[in-house]
PDB file of N, CA and C in Angstrom:
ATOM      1  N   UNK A   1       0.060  12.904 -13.888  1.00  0.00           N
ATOM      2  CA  UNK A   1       1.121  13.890 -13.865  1.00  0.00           C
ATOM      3  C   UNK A   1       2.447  13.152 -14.056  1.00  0.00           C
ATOM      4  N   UNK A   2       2.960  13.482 -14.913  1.00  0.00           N
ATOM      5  CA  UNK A   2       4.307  12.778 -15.123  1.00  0.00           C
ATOM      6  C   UNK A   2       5.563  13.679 -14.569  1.00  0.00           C
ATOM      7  N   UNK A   3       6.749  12.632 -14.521  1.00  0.00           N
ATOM      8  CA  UNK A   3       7.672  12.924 -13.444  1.00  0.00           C
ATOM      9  C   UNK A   3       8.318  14.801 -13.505  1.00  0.00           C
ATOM     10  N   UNK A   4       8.554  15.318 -15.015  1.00  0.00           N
ATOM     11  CA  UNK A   4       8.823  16.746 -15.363  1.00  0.00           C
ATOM     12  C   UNK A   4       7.920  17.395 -15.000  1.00  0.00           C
ATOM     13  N   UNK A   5       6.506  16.951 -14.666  1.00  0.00           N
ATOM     14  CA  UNK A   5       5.482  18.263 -14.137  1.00  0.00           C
ATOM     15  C   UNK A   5       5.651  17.945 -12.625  1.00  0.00           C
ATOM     16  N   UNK A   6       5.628  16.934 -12.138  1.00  0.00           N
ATOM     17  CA  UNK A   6       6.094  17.300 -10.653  1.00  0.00           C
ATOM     18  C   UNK A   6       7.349  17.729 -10.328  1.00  0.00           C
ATOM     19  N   UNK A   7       8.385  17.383 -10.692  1.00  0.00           N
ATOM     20  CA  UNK A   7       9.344  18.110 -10.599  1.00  0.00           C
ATOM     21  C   UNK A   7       9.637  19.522 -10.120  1.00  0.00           C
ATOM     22  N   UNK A   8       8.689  20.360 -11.199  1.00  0.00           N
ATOM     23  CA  UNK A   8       8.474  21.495 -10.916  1.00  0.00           C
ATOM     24  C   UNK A   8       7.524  22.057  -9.736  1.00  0.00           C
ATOM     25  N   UNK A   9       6.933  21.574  -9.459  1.00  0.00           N
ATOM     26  CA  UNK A   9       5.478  21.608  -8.560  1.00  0.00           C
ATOM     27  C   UNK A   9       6.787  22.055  -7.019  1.00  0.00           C
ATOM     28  N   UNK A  10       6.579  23.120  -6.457  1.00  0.00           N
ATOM     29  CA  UNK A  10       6.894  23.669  -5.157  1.00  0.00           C
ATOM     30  C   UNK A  10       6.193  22.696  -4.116  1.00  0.00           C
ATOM     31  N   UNK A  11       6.872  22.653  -2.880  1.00  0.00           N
ATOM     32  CA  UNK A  11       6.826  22.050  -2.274  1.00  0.00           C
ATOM     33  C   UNK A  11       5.368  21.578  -1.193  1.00  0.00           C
ATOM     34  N   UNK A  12       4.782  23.171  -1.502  1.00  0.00           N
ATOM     35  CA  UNK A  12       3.454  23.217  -0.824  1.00  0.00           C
ATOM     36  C   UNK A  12       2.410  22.424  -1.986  1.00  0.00           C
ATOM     37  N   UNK A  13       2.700  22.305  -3.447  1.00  0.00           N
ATOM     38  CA  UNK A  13       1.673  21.948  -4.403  1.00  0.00           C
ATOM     39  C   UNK A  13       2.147  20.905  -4.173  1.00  0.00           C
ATOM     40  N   UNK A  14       3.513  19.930  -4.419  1.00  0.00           N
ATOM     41  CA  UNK A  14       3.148  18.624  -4.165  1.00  0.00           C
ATOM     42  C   UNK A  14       2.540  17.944  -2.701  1.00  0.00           C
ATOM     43  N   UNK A  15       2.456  18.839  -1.840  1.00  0.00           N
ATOM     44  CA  UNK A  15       1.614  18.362  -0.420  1.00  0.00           C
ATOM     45  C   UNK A  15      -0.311  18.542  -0.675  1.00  0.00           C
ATOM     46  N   UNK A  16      -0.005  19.420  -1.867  1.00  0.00           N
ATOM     47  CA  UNK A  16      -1.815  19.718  -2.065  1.00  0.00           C
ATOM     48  C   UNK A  16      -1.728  18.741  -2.825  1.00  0.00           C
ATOM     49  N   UNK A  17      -1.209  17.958  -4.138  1.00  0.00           N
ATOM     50  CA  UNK A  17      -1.417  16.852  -4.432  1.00  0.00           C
ATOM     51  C   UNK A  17      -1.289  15.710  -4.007  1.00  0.00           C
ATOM     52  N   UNK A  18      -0.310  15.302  -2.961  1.00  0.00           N
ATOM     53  CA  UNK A  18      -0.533  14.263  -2.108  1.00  0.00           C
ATOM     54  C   UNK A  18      -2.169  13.859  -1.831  1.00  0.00           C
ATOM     55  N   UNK A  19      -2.583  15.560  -0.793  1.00  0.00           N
ATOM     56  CA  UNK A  19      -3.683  15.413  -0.330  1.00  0.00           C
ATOM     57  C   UNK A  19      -4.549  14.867  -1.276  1.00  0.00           C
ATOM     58  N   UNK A  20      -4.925  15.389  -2.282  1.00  0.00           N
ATOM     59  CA  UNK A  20      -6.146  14.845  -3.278  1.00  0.00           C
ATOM     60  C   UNK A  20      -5.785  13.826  -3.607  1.00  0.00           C
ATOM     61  N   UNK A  21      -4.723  13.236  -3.666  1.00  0.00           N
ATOM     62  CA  UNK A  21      -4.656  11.570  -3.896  1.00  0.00           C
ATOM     63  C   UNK A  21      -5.314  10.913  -3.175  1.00  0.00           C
ATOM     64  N   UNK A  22      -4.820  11.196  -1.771  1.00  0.00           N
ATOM     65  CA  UNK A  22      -4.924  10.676  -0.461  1.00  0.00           C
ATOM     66  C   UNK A  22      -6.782  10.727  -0.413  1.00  0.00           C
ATOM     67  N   UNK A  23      -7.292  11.954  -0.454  1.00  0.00           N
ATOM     68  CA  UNK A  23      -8.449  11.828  -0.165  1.00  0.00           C
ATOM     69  C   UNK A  23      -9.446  11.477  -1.371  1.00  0.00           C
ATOM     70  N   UNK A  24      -8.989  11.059  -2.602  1.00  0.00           N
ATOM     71  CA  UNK A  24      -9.820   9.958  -3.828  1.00  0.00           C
ATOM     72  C   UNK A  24      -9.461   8.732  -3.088  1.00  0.00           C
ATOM     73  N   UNK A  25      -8.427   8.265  -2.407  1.00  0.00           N
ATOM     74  CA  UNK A  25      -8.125   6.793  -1.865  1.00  0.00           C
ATOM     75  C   UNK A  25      -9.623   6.769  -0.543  1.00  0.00           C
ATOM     76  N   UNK A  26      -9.365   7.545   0.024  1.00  0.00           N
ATOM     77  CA  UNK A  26     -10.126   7.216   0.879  1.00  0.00           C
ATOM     78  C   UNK A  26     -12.041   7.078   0.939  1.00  0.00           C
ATOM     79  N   UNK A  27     -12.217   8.023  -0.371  1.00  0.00           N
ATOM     80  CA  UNK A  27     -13.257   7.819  -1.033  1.00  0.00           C
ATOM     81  C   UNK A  27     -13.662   6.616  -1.985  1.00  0.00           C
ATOM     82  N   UNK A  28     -12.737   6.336  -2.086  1.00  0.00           N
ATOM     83  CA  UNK A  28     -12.943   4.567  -2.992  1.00  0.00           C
ATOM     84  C   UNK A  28     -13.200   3.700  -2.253  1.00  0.00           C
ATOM     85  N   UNK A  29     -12.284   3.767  -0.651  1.00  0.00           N
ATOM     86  CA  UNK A  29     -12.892   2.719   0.449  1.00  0.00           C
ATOM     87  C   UNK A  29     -14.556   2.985   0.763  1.00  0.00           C
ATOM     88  N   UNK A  30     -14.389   4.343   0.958  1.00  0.00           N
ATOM     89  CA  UNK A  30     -16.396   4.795   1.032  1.00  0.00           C
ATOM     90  C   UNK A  30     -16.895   3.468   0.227  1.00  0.00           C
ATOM     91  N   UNK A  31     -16.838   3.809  -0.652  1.00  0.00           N
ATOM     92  CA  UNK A  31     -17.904   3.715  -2.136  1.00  0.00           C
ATOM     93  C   UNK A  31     -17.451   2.205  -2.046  1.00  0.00           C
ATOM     94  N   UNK A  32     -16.944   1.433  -1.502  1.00  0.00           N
ATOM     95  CA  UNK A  32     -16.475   0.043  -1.826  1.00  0.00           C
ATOM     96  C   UNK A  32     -17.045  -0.244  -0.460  1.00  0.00           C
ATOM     97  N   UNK A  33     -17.219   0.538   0.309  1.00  0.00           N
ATOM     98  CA  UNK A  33     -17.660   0.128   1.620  1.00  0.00           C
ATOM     99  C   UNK A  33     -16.401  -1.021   2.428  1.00  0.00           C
ATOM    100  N   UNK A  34     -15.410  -0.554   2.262  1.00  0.00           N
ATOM    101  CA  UNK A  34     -13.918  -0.957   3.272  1.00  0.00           C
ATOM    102  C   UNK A  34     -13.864  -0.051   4.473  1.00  0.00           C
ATOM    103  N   UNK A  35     -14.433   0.848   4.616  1.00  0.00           N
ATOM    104  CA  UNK A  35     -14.617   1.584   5.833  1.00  0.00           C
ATOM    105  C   UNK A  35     -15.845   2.237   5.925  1.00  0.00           C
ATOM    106  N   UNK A  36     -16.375   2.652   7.107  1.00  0.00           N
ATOM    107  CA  UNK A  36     -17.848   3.319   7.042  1.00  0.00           C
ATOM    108  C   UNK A  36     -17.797   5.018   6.910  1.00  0.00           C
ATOM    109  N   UNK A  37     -19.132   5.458   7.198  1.00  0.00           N
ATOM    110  CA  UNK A  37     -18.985   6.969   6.938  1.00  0.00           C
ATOM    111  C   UNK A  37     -18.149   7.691   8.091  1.00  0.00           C
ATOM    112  N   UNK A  38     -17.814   7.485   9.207  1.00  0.00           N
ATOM    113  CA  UNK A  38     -18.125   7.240  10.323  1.00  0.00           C
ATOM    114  C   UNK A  38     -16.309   7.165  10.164  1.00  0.00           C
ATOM    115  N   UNK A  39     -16.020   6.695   9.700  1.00  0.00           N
ATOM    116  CA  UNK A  39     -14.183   5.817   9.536  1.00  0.00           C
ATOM    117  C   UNK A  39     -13.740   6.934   8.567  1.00  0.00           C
ATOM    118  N   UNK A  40     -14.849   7.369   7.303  1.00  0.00           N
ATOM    119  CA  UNK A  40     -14.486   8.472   6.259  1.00  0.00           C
ATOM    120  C   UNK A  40     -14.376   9.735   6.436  1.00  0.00           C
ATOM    121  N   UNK A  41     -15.192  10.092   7.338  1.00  0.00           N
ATOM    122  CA  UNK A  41     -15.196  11.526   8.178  1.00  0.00           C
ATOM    123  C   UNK A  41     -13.979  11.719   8.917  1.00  0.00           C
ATOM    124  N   UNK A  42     -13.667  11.054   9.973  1.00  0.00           N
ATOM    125  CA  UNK A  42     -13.165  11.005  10.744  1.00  0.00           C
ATOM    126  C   UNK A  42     -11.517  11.291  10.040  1.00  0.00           C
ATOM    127  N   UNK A  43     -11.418  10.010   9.279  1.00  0.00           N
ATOM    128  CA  UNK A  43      -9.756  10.054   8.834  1.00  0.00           C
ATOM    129  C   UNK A  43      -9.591  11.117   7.843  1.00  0.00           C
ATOM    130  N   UNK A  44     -10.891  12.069   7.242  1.00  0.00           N
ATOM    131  CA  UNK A  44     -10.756  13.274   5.820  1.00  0.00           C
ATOM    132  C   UNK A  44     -10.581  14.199   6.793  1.00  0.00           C
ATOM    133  N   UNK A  45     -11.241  14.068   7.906  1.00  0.00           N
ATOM    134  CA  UNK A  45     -10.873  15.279   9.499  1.00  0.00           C
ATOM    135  C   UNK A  45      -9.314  15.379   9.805  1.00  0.00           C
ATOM    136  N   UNK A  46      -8.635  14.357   9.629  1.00  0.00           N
ATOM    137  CA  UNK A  46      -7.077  13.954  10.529  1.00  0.00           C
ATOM    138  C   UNK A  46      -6.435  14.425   9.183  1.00  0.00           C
ATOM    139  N   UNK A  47      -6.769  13.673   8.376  1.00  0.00           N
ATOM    140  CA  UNK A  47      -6.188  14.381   6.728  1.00  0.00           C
ATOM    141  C   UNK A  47      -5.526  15.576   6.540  1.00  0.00           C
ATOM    142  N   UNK A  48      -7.083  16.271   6.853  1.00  0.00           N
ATOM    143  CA  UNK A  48      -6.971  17.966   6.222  1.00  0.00           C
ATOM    144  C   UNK A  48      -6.363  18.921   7.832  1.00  0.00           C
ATOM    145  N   UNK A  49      -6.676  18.017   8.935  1.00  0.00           N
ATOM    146  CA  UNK A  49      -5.139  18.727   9.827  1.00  0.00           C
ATOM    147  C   UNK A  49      -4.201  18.567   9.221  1.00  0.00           C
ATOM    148  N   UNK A  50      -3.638  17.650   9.014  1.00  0.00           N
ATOM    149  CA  UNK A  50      -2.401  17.080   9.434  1.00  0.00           C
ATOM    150  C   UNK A  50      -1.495  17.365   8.165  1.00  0.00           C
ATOM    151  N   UNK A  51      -2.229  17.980   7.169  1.00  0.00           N
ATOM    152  CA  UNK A  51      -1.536  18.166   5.726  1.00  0.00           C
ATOM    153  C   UNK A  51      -1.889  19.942   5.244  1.00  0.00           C
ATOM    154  N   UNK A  52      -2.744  20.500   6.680  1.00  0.00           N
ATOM    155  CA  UNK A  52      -2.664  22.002   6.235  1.00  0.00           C
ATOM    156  C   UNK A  52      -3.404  22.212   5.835  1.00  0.00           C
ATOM    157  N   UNK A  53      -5.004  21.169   5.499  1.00  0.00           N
ATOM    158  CA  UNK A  53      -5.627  21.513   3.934  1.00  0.00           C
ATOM    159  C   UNK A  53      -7.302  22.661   4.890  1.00  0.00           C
ATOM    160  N   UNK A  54      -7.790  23.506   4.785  1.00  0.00           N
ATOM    161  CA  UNK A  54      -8.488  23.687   4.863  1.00  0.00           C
ATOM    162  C   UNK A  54      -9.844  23.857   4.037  1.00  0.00           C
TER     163      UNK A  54
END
């Protein structure tokens, strides 16, 4: 997404895109095994409080 399409993006869509950033990052630690399932659950749990996402 380049800088003119976020731009536009309201304030609640750039927090829904944060989130999906946020939670491909934390899925790469999965899959790389930098944290366990256990560490992945837990912090996609605190995530989707803490950013509204249901």
């Amino acid at each position: 997404m380049d800088y003119q399409e976020w731009s536009r993006l309201s304030y609640s869509k750039k927090n829904h895109q944060l989130y999906l950033s946020q939670k491909e990052t934390l899925k790469k630690f999965l899959e790389r095994n930098a944290i366990s399932r256990a560490q992945y659950e837990k912090s996609l749990h605190d995530l989707t409080v803490k950013m509204h996402e249901s």
